[in-house]
N, C-alpha and C. Protein backbone atom coordinates (compact mmCIF):
# COMPACT_ATOMS: atom_id res chain seq x y z
N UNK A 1 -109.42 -73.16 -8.57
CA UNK A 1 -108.39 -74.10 -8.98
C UNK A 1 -108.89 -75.52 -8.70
N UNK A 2 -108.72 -76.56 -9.72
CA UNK A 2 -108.75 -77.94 -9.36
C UNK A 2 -107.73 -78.62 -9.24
N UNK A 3 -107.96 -79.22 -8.06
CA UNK A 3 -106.75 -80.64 -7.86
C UNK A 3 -107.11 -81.60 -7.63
N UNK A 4 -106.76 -82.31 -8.77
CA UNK A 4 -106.81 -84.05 -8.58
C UNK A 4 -106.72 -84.79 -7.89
N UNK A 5 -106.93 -85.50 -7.06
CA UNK A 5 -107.08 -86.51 -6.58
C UNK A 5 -106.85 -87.87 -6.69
N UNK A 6 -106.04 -88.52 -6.30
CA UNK A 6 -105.83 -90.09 -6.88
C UNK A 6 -106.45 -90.76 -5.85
N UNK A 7 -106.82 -91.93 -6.57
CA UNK A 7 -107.60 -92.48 -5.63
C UNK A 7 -106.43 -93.55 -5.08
N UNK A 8 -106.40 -93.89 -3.40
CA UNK A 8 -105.54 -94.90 -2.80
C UNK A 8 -105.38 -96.04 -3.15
N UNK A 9 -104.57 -96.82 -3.75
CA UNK A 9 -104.34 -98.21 -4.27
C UNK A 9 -104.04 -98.68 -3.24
N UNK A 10 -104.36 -100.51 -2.93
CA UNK A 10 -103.53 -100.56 -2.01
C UNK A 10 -102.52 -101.36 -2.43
N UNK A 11 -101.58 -102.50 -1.78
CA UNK A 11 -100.30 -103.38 -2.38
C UNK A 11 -100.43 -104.12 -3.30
N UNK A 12 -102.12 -104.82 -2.86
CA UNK A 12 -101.99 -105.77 -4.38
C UNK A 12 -102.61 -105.14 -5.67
N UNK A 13 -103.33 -104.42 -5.31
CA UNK A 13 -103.63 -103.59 -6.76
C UNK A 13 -102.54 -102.78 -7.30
N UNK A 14 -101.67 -102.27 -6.65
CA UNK A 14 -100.72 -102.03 -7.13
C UNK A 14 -100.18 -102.86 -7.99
N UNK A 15 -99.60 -104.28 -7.20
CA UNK A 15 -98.77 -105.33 -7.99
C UNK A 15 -99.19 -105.31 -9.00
N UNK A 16 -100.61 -105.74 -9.18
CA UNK A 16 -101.22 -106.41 -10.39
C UNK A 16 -101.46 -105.08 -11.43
N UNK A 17 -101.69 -104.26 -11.22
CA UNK A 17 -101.46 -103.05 -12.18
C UNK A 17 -99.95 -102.93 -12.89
N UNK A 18 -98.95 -103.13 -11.97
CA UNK A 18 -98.15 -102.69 -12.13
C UNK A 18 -97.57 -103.61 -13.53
N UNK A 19 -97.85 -104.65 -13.29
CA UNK A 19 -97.48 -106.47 -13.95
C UNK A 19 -98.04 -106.00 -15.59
N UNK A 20 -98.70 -104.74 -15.84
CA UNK A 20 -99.46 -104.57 -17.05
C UNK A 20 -98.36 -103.28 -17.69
N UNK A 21 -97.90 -102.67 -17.09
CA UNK A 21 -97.45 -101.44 -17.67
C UNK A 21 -96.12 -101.77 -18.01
N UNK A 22 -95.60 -100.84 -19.37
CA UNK A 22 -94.39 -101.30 -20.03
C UNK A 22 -93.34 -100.43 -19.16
N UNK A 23 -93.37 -99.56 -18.24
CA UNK A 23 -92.57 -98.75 -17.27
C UNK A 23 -92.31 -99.27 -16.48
N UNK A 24 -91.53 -99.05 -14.75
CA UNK A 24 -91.52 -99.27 -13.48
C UNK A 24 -92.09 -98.23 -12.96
N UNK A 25 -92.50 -98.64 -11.89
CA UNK A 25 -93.71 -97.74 -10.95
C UNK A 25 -92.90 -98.19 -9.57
N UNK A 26 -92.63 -97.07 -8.57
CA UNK A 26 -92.72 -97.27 -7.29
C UNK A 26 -94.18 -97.07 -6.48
N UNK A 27 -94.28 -97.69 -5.33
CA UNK A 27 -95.32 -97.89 -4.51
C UNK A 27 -95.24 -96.55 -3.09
N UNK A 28 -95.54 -95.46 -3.33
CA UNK A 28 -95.72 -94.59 -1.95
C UNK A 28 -96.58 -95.11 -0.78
N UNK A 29 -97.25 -96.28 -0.85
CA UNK A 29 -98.46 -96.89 -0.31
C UNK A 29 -99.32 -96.06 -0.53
N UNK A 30 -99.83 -95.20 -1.66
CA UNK A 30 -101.01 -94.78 -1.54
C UNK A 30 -101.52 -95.05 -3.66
N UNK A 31 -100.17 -94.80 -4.28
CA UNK A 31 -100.16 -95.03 -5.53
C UNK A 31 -99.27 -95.31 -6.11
N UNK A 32 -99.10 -95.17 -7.38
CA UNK A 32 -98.02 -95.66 -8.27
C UNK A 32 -96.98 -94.19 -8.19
N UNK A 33 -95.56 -94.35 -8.02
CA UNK A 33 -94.86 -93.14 -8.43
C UNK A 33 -93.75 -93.62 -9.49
N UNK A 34 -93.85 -92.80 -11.06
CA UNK A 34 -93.11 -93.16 -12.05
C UNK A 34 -91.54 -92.94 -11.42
N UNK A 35 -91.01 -94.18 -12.34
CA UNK A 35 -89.35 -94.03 -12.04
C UNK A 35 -88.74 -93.14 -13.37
N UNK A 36 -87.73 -92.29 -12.74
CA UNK A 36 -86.71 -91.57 -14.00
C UNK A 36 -86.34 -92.22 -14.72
N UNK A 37 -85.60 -91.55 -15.61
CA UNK A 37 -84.78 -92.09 -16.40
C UNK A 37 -83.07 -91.66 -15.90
N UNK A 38 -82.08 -92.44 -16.02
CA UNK A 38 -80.83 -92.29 -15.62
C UNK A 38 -79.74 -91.50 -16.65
N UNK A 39 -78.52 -91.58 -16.33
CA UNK A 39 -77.51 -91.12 -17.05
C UNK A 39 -76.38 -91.79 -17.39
N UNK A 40 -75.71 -91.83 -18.07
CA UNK A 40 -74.66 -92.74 -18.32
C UNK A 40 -73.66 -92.92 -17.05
N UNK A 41 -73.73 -91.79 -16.33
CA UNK A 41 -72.96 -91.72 -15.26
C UNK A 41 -73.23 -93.09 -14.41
N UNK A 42 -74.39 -92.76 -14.00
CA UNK A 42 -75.76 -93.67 -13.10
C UNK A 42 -75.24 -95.20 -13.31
N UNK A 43 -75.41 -95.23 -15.01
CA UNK A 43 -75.85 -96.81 -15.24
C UNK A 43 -74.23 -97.21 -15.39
N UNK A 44 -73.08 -95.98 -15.16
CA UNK A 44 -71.88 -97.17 -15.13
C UNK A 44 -71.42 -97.12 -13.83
N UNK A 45 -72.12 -96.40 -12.85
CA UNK A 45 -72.09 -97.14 -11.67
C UNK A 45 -72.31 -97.93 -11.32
N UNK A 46 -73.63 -98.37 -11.48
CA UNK A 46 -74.52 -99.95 -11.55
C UNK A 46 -73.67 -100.68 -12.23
N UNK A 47 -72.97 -100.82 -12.92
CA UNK A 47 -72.77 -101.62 -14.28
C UNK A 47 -71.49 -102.23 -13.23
N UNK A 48 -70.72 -101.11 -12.71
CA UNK A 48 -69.38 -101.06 -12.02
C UNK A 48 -69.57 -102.02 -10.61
N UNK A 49 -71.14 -101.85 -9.92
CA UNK A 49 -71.25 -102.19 -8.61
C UNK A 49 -71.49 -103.96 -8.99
N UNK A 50 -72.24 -104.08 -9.90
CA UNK A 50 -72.60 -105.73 -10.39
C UNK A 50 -71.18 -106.34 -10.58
N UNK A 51 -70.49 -105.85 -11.08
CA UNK A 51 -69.68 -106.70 -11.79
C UNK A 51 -68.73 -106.99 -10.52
N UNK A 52 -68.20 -105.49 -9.88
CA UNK A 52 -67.39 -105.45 -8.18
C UNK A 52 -68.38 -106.81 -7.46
N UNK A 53 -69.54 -106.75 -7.45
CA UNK A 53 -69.74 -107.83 -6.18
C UNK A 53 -70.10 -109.04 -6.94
N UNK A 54 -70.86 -109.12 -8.02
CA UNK A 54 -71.24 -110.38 -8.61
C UNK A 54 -70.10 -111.14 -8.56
N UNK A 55 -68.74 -110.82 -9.21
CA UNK A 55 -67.49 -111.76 -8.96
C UNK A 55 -67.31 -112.43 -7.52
N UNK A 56 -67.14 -111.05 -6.81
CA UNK A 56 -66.90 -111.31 -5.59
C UNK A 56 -67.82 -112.39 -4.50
N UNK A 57 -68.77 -112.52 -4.97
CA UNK A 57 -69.70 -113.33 -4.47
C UNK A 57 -70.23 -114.61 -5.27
N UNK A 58 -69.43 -114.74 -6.38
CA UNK A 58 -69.69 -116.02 -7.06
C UNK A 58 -69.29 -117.24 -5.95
N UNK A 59 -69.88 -118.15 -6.13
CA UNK A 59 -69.70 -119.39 -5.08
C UNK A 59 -69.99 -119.41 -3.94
N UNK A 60 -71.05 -118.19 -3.35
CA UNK A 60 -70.95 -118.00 -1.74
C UNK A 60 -72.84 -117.76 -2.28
N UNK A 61 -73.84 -118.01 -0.94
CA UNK A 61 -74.98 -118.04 -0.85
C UNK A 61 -75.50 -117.10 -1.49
N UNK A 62 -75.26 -115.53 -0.82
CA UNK A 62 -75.61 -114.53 -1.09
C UNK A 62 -75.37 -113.83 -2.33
N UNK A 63 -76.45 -113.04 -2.84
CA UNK A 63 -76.46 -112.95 -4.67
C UNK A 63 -76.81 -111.33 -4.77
N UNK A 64 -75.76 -110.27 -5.91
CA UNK A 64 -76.56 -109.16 -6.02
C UNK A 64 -77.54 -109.44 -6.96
N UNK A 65 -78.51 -108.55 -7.20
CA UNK A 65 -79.39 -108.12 -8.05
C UNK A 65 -79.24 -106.71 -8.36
N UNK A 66 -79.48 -106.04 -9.89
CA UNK A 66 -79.78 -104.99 -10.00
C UNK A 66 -81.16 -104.63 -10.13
N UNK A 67 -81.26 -103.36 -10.53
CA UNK A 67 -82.46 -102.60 -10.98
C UNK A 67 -84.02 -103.17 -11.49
N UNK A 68 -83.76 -104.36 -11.88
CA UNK A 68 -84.72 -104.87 -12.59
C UNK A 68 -85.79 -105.32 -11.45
N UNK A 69 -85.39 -105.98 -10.28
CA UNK A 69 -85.93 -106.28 -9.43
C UNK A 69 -86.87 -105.28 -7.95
N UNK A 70 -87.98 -105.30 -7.34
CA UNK A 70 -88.81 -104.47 -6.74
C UNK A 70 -88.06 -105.04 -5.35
N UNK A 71 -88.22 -104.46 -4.20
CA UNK A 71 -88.34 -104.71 -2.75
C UNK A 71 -89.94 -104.16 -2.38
N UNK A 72 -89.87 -105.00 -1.40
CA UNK A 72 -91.13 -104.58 -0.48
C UNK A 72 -89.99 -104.57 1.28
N UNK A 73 -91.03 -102.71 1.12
CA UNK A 73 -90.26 -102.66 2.52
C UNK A 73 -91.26 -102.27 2.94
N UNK A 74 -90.83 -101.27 4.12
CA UNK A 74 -91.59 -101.27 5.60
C UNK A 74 -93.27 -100.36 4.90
N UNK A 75 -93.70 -100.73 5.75
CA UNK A 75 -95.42 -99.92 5.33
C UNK A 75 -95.71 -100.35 4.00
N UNK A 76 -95.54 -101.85 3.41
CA UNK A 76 -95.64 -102.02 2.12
C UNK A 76 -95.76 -101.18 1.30
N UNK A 77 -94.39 -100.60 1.13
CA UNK A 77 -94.03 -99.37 -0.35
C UNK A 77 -93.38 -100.64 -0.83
N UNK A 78 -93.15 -100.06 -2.49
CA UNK A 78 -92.08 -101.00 -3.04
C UNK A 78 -90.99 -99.81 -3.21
N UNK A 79 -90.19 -100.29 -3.68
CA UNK A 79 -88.77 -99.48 -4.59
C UNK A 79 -88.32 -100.55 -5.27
N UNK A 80 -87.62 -99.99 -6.13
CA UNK A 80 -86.31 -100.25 -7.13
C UNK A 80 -85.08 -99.73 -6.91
N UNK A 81 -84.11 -100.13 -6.11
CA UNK A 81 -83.32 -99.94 -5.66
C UNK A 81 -82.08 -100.28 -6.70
N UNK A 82 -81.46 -99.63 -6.69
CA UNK A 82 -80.30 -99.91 -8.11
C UNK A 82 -79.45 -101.07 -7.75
N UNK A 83 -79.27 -101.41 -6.68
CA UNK A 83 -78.80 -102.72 -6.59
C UNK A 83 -78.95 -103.03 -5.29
N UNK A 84 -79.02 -104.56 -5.35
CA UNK A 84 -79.11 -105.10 -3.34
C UNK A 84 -78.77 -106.56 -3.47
N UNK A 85 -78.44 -106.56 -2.59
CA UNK A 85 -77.58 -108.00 -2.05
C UNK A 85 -78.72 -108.94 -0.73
N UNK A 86 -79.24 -110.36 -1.32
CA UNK A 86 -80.02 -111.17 -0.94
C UNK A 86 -79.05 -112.35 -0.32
N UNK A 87 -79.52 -112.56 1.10
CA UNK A 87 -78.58 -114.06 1.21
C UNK A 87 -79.86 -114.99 1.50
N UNK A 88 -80.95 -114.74 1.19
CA UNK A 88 -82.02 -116.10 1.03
C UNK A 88 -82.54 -116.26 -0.06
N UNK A 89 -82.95 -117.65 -0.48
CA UNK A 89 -83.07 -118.14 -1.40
C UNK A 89 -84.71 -117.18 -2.21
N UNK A 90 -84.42 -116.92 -3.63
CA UNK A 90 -85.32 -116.10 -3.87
C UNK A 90 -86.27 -117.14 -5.31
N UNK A 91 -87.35 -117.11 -5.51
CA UNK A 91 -87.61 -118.02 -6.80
C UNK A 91 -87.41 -117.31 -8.11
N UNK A 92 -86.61 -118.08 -8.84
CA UNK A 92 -86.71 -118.11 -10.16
C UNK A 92 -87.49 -116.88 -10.56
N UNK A 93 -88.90 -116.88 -10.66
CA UNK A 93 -90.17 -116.14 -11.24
C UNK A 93 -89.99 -115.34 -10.27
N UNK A 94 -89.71 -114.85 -9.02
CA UNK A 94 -89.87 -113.65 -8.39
C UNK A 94 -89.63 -112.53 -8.99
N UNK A 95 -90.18 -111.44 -8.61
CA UNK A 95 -90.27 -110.36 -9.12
C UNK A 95 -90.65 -108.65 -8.15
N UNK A 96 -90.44 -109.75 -6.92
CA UNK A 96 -90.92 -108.46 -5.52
C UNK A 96 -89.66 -109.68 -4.56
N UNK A 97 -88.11 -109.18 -4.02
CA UNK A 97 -87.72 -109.86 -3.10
C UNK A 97 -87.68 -108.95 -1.77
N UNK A 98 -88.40 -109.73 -0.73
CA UNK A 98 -88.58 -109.14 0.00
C UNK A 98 -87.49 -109.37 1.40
N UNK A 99 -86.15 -109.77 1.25
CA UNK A 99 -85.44 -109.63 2.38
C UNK A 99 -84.22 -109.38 1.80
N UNK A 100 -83.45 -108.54 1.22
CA UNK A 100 -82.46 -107.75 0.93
C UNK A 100 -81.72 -107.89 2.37
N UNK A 101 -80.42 -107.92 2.02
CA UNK A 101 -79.74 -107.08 3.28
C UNK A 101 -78.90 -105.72 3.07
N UNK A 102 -78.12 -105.79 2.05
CA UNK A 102 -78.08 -105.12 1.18
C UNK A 102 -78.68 -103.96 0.81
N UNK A 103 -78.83 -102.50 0.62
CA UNK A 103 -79.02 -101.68 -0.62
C UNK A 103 -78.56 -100.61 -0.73
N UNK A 104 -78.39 -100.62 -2.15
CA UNK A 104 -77.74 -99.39 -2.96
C UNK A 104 -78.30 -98.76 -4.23
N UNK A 105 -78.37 -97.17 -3.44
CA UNK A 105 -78.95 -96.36 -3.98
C UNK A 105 -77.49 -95.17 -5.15
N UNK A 106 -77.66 -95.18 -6.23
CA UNK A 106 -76.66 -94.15 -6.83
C UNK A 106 -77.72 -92.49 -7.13
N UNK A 107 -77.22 -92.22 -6.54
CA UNK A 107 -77.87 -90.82 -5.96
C UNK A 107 -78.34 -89.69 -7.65
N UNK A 108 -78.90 -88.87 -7.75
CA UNK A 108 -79.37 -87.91 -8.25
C UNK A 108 -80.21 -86.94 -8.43
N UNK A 109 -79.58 -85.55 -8.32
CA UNK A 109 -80.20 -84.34 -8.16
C UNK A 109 -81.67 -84.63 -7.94
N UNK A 110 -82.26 -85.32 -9.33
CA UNK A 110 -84.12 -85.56 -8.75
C UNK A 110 -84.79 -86.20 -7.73
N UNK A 111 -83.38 -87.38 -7.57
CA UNK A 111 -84.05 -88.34 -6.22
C UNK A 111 -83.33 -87.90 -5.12
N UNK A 112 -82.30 -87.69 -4.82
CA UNK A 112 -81.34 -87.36 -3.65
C UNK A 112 -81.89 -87.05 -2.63
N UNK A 113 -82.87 -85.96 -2.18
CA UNK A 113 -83.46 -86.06 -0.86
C UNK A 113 -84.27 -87.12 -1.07
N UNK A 114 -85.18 -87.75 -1.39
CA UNK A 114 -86.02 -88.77 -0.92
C UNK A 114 -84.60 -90.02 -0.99
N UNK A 115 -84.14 -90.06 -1.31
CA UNK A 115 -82.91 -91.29 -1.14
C UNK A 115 -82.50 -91.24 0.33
N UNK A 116 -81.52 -89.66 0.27
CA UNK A 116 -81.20 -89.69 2.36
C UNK A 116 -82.22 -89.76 3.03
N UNK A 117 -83.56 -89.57 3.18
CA UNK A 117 -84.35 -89.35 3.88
C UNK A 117 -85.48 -90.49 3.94
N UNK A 118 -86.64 -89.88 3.36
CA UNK A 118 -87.52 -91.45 2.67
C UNK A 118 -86.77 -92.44 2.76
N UNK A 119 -86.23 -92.84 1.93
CA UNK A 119 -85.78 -94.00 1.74
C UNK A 119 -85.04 -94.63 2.40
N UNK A 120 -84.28 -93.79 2.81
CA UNK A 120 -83.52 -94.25 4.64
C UNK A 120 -84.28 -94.53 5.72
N UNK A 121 -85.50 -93.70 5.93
CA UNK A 121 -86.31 -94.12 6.68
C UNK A 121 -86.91 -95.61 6.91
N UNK A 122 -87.52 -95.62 5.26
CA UNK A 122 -88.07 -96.98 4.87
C UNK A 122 -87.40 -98.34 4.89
N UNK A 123 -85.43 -98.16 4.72
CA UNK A 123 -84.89 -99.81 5.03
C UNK A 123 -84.38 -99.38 6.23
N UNK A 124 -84.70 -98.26 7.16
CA UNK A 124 -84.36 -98.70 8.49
C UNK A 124 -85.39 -99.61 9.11
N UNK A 125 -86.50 -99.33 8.55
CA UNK A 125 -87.55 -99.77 9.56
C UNK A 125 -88.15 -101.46 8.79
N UNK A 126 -87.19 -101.50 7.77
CA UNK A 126 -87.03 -103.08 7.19
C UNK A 126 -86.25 -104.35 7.70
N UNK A 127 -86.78 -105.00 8.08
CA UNK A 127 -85.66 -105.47 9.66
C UNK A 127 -84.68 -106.37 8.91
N UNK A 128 -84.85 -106.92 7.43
CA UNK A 128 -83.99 -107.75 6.77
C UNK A 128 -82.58 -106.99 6.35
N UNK A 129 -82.61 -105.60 6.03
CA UNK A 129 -81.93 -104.57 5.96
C UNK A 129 -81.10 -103.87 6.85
N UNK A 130 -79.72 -104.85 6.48
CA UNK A 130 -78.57 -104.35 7.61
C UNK A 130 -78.05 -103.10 7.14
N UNK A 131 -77.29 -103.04 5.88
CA UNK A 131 -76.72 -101.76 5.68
C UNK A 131 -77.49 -101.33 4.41
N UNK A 132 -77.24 -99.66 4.38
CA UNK A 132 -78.05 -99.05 3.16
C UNK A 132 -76.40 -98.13 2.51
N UNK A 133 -76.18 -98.30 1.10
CA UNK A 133 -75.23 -97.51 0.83
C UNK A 133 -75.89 -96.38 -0.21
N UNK A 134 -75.41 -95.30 -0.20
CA UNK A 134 -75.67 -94.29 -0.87
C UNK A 134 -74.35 -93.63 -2.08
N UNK A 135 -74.50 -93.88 -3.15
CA UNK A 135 -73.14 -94.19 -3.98
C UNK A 135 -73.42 -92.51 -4.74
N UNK A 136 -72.28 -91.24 -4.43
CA UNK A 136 -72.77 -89.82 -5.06
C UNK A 136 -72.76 -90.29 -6.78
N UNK A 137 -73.44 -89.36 -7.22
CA UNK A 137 -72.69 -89.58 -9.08
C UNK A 137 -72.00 -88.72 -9.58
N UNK A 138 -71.88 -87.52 -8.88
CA UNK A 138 -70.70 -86.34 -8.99
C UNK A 138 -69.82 -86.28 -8.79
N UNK A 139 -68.99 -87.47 -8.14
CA UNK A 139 -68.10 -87.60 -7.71
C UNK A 139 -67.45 -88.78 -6.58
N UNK A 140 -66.28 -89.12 -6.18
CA UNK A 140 -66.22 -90.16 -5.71
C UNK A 140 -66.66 -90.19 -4.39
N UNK A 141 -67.61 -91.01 -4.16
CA UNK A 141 -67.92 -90.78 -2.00
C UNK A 141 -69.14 -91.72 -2.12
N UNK A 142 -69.38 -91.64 -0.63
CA UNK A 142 -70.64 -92.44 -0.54
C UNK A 142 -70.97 -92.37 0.84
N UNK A 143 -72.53 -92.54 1.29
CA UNK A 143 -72.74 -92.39 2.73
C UNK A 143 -73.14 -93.53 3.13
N UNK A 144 -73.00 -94.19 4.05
CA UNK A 144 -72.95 -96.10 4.24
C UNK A 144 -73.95 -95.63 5.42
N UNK A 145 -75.13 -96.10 5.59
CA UNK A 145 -76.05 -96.67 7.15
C UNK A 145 -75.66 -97.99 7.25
N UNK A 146 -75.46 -98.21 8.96
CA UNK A 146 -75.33 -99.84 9.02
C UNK A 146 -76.25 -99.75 10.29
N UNK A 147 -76.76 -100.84 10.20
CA UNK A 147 -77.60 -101.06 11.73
C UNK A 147 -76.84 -101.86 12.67
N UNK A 148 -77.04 -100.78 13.40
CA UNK A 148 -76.46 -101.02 14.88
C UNK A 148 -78.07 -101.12 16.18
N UNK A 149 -78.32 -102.16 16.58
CA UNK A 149 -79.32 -102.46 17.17
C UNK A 149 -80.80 -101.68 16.77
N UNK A 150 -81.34 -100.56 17.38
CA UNK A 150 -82.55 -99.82 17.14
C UNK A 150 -82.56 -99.16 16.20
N UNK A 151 -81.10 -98.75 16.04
CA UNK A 151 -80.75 -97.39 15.58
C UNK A 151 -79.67 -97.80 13.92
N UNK A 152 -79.31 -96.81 13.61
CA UNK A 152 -77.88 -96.73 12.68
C UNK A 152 -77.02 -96.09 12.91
N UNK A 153 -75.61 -96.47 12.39
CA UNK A 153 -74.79 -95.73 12.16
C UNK A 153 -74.07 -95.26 10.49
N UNK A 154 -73.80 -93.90 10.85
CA UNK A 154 -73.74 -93.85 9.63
C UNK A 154 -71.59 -93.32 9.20
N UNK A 155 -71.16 -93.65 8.06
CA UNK A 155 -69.87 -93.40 7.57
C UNK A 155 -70.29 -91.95 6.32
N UNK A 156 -69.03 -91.47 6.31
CA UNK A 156 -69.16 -90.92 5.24
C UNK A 156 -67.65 -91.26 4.45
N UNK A 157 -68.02 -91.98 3.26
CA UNK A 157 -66.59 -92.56 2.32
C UNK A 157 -66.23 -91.26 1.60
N UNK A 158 -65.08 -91.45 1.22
CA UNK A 158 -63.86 -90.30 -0.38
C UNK A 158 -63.48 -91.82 -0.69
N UNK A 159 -63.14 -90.73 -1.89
CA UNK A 159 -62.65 -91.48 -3.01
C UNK A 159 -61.31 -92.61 -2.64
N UNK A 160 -60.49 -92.16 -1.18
CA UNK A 160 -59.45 -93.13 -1.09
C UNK A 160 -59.89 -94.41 -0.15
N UNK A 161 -61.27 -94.15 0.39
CA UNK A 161 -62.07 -95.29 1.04
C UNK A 161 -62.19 -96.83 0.84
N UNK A 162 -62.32 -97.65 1.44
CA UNK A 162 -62.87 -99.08 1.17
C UNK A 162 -64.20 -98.83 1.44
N UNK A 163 -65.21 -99.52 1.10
CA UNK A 163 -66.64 -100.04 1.45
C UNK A 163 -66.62 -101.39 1.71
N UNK A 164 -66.76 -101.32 3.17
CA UNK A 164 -66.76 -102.31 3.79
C UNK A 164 -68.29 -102.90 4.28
N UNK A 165 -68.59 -104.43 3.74
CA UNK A 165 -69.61 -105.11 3.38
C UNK A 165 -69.76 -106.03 4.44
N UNK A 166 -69.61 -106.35 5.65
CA UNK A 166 -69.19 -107.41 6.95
C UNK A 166 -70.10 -108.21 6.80
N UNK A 167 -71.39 -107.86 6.30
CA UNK A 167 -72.88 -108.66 6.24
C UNK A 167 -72.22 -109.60 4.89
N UNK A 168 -71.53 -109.49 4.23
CA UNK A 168 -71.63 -110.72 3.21
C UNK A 168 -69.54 -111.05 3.04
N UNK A 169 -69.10 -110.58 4.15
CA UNK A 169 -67.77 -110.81 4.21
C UNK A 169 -66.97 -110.07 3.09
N UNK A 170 -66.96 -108.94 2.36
CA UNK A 170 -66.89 -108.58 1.80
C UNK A 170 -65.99 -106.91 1.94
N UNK A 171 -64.85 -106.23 1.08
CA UNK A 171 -64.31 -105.39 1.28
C UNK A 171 -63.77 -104.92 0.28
N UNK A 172 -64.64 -103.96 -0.67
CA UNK A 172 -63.96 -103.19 -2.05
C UNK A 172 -63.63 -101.63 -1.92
N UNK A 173 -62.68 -101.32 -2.60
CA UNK A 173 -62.21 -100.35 -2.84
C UNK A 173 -63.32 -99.20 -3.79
N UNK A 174 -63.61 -98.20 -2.87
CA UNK A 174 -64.95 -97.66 -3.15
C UNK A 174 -64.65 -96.56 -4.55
N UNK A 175 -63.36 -96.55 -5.10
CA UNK A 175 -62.89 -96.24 -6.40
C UNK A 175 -63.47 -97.10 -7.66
N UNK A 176 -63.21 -98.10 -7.01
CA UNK A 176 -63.31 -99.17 -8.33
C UNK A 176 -64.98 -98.95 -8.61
N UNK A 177 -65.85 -98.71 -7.97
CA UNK A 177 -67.26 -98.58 -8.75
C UNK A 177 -67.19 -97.06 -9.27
N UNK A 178 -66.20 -96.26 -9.29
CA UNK A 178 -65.93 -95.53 -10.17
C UNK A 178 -65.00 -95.27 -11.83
N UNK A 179 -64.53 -96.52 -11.78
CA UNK A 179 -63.59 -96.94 -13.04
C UNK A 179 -64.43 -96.51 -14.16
N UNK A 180 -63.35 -95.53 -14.95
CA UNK A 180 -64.11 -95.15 -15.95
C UNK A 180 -64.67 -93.89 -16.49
N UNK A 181 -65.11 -93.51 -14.95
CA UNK A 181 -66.13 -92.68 -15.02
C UNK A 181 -64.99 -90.76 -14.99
N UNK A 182 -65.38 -90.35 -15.85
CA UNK A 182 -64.47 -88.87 -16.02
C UNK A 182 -65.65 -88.05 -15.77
N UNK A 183 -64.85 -87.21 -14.23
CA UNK A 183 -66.05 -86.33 -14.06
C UNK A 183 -65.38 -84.72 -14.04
N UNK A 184 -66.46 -83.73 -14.26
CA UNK A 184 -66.85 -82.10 -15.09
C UNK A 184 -64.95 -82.00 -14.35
N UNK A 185 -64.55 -82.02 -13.60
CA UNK A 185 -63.23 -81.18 -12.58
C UNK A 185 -62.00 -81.97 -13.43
N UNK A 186 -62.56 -83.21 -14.27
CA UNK A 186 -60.86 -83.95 -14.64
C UNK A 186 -60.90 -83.38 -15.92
N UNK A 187 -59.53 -83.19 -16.75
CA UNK A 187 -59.51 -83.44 -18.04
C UNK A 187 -59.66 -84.72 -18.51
N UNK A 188 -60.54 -84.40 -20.24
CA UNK A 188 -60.57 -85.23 -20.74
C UNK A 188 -59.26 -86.07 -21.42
N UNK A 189 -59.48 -87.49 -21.73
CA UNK A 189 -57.87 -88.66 -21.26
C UNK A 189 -57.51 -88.01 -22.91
N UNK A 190 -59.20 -87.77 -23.53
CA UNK A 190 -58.41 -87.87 -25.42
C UNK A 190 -57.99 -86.38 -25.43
N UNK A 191 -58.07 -85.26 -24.33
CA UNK A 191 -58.01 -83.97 -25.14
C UNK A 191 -56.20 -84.04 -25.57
N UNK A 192 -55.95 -83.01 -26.63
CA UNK A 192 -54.38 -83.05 -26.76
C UNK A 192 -53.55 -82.36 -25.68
N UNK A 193 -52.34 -82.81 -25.72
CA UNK A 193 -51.16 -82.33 -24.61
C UNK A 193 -50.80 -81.39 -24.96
């Protein structure tokens, strides 16, 4: 049997590779790892979480970003994090922000363990990175890390929850990034009576 081998990239060959390809690529620190593709579910979460905080944070320092944007976290990996909240000033042309406080991950079957795990690992050990939220797509909930000194603590939200944001003064109703969304257990609103 043969197995391939990739050869180790390191951060900036990454970048600059990456700056060429019409995809997104995450950074494992050793190579490029392709990003999925989402679901309508997914992207009206995102769609739901921008609009919940972008209002909410109009006129105040701190700014979300979605998807489009990379982090560099701990052990220079990157991600694409579906959305994160920055309270320092980021440039224009950036395209890697590297102090989030902020992030939110909307979970799925393909990524879900590396989300709780990996990736929890990786903005614990990101020191700009106060809380990490984990938003399900099956349904209403979510698992919140907040850093508490060395360590975290962690919540587990339902659907009648607030998500509470203290790092940017902030407190939404963890429904509302579900507006919309009809999931497999509800009837449908058009079927007949």
């Amino acid at each position: 049997m043969t197995v391939a081998l990739r050869k180790p990239m390191t951060l900036a060959e990454f970048l600059t590779w990456e700056e060429r390809q019409p995809l997104r690529w995450e950074f494992d620190g050793v190579g490029p790892v392709a990003m999925t593709g989402g679901t309508v579910g997914h992207a009206n979460i995102q769609a739901n979480l921008a609009a919940a905080l972008g209002s909410r944070l109009r006129g105040h320092p701190c700014r979300f970003y979605g998807s489009a944007l990379k982090i560099q976290v701990a052990d220079g990996h990157i991600r694409y994090p579906d959305g994160m909240v920055v309270c320092t000033t980021v440039e224009r042309r950036a395209t890697v922000v590297h102090e989030p406080v902020i992030v939110f991950e909307v979970l799925s079957p393909s990524t879900a363990a590396k989300d709780r795990i990996v990736k929890a690992r990786e903005y614990q050990a990101t020191a700009s990175i106060r809380r990490y939220v984990m938003l399900e797509q099956d349904d209403v909930g979510a698992t919140v890390y907040a850093r508490a000194g060395d360590g975290w603590t962690h919540d587990i939200l339902t659907a009648d929850s607030a998500l509470a944001l203290p790092e940017i003064g902030v407190e939404l109703p963890l429904a509302e990034l579900y507006e919309g969304i009809a999931f497999d257990d509800e009837p449908a609103s058009d079927a007949p009576a």
